[in-house]
C-alpha atoms as a PDB file:
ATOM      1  CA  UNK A   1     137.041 115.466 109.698  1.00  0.00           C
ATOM      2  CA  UNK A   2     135.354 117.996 107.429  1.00  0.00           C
ATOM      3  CA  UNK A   3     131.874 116.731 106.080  1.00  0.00           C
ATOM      4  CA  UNK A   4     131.798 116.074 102.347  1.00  0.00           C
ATOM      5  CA  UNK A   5     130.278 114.169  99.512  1.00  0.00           C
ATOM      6  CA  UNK A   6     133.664 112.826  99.638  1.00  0.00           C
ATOM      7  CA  UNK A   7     133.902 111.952 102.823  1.00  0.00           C
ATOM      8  CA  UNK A   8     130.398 110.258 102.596  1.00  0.00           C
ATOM      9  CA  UNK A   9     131.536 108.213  99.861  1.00  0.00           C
ATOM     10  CA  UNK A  10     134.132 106.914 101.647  1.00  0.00           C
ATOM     11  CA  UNK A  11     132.252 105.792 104.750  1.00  0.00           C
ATOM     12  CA  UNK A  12     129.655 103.978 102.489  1.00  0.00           C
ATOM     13  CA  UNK A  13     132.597 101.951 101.336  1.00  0.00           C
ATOM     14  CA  UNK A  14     133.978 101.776 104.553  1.00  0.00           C
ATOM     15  CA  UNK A  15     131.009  99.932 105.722  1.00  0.00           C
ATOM     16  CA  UNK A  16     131.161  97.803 102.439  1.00  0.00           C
ATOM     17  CA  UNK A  17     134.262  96.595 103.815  1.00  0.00           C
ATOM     18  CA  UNK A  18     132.469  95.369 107.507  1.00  0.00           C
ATOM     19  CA  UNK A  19     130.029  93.163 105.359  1.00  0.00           C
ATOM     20  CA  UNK A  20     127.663  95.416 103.775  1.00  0.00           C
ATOM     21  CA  UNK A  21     126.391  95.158 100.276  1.00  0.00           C
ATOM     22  CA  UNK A  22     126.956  98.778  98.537  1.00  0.00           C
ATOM     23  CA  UNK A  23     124.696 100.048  95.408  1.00  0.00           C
ATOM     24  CA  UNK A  24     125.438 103.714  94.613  1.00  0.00           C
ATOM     25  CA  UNK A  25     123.379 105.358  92.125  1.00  0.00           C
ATOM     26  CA  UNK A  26     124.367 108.931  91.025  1.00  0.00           C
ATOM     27  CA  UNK A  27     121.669 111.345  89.405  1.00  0.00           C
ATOM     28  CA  UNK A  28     121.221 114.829  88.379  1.00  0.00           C
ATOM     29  CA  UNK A  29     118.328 116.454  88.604  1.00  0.00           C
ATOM     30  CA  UNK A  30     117.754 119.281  86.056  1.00  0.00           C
ATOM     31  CA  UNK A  31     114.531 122.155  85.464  1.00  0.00           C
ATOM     32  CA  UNK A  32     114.614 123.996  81.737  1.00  0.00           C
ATOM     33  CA  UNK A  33     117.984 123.327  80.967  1.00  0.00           C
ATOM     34  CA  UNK A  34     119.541 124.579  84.396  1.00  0.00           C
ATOM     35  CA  UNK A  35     120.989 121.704  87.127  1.00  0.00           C
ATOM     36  CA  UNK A  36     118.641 122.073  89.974  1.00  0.00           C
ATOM     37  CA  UNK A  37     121.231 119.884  92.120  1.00  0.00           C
ATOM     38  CA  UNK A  38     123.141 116.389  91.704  1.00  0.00           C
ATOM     39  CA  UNK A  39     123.032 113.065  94.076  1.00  0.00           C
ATOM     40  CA  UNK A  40     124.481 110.398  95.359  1.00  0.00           C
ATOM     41  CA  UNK A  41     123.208 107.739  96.864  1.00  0.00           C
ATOM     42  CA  UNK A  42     124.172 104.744  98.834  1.00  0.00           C
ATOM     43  CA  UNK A  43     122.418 102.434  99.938  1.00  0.00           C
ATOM     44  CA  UNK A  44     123.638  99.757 102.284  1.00  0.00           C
ATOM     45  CA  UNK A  45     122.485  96.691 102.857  1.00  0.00           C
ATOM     46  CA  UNK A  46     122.962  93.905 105.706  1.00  0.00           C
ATOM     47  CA  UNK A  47     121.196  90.639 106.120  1.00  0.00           C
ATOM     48  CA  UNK A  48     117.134  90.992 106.214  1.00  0.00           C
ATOM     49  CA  UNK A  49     117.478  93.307 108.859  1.00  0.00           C
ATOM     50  CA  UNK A  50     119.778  96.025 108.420  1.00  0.00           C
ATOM     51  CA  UNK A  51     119.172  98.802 105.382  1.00  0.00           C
ATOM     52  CA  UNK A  52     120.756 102.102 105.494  1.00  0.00           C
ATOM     53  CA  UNK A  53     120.296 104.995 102.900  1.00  0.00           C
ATOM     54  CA  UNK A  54     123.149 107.822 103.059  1.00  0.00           C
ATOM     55  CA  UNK A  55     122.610 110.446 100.722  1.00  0.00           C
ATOM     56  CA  UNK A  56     124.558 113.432  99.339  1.00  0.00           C
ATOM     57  CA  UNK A  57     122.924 116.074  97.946  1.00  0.00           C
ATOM     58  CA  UNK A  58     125.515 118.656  96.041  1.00  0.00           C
ATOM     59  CA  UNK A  59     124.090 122.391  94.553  1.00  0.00           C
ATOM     60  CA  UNK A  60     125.427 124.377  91.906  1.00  0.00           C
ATOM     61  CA  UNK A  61     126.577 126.433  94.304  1.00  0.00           C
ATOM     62  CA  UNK A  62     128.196 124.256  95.945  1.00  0.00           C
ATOM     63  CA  UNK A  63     126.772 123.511  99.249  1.00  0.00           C
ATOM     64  CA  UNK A  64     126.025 120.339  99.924  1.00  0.00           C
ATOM     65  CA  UNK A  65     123.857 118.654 102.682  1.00  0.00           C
ATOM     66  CA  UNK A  66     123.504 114.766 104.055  1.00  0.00           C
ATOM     67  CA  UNK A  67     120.990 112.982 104.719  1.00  0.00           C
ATOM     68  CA  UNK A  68     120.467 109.310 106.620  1.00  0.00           C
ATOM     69  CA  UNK A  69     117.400 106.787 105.959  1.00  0.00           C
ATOM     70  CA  UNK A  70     117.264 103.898 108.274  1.00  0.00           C
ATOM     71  CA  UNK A  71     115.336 101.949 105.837  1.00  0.00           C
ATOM     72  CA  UNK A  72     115.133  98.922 108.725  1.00  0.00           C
ATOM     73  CA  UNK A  73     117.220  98.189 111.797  1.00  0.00           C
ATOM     74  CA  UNK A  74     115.814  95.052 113.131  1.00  0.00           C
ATOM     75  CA  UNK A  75     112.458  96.492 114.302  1.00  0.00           C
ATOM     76  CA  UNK A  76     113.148  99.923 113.901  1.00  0.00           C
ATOM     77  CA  UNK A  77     113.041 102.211 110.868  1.00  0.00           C
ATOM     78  CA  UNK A  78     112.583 106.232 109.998  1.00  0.00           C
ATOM     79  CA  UNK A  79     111.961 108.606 106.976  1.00  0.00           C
ATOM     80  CA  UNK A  80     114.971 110.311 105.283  1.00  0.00           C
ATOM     81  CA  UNK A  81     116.534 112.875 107.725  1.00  0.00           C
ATOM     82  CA  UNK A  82     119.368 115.743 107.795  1.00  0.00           C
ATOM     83  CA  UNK A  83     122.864 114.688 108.917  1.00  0.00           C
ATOM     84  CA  UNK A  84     124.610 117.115 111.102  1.00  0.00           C
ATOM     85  CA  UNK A  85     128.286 114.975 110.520  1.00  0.00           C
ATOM     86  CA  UNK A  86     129.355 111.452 110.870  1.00  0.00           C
ATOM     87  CA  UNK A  87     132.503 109.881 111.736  1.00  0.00           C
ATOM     88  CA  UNK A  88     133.480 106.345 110.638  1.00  0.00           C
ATOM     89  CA  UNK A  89     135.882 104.114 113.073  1.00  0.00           C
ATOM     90  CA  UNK A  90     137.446 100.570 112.944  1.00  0.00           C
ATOM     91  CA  UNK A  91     134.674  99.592 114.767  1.00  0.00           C
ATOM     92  CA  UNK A  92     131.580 101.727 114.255  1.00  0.00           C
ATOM     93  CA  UNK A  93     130.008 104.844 112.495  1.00  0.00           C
ATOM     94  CA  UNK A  94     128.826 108.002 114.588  1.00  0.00           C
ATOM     95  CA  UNK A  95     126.264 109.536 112.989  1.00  0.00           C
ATOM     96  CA  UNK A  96     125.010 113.108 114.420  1.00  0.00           C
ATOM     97  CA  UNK A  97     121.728 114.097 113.536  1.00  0.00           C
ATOM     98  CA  UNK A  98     121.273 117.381 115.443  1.00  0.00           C
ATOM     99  CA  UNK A  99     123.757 119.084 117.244  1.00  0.00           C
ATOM    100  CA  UNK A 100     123.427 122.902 119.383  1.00  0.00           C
ATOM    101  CA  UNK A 101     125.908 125.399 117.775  1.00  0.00           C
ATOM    102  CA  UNK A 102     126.882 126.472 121.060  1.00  0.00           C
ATOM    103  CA  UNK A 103     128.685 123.248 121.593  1.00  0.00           C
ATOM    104  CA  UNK A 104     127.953 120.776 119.069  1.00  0.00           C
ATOM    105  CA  UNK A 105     126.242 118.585 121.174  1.00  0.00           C
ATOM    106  CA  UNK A 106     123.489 116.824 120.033  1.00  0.00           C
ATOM    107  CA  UNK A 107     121.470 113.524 119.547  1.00  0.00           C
ATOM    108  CA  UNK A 108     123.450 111.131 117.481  1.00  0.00           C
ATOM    109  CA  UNK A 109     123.234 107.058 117.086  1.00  0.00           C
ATOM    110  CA  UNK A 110     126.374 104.352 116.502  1.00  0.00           C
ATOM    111  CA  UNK A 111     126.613 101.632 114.674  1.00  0.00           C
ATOM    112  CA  UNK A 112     128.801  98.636 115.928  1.00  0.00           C
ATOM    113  CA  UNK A 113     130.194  96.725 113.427  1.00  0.00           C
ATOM    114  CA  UNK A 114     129.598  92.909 113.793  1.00  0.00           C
ATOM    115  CA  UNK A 115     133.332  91.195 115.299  1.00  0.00           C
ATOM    116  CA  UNK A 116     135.290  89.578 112.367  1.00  0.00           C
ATOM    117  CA  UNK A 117     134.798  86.191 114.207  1.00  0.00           C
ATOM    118  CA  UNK A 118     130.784  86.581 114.594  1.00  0.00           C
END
C-alpha cells in the first residue's frame, strides 16, 4: 500500500470502526496570500487512556509527509513524530516510524485492536 493522505484517512476511520471516537479537523495554512501547506488531522480517541494524533501534512507541491502523536497510551505518551508508512489490518495498525533504505527495516509499534467480545 502506497502512503497517502488518502490512505491515512482511511485508517483513522478504520480505527473509528474498532471503537474509537474520530474528530478530523482540516486547515490551511497560508503566508501573504500564497498556501504555505494544508492539514489534516485526526485525532483518535479511546477510553481515558488511549489518544492518538495522525496527521497529514500536504504541500503545494505536492509532497506530503505523516506524522503520529501518541497523545497517551496508558502510561506512555510522546511528542508529534514522522511516519515512515503504516498499514491497517482486521486486527491491528503497523505503524513504522523509521525504517533503513537499504531494506526498509526499521523500528515500528502495533496496535491490537480490543476483541469484539471484550
Amino acid at each position: 500500500m502506497e502512503m497517502s493522505a488518502d490512505y491515512m484517512r482511511q485508517t483513522a476511520e478504520h480505527m473509528a470502526t474498532k471503537g474509537y471516537a474520530l474528530e478530523v479537523q482540516h486547515d490551511e495554512k497560508e503566508r501573504d496570500g500564497q498556501r504555505i501547506f494544508v492539514r489534516d488531522r485526526y485525532a483518535l480517541t479511546r477510553n481515558d487512556n488511549e489518544h492518538f494524533i495522525l496527521e497529514c501534512i500536504t504541500y503545494p507541491d505536492g509532497q506530503e509527509k505523516y506524522f503520529i502523536e501518541v497523545k497517551r497510551y496508558h502510561s506512555i505518551y510522546t511528542f508529534s513524530f514522522p511516519l515512515d508508512s503504516w498499514k491497517h489490518r482486521p486486527d491491528r495498525v503497523e505503524f513504522k516510524y523509521y525504517a533503513l533504505p537499504e531494506t526498509g527495516l526499521g523500528l515500528s509499534f502495533i496496535l491490537t485492536f480490543p476483541k469484539e467480545d471484550d
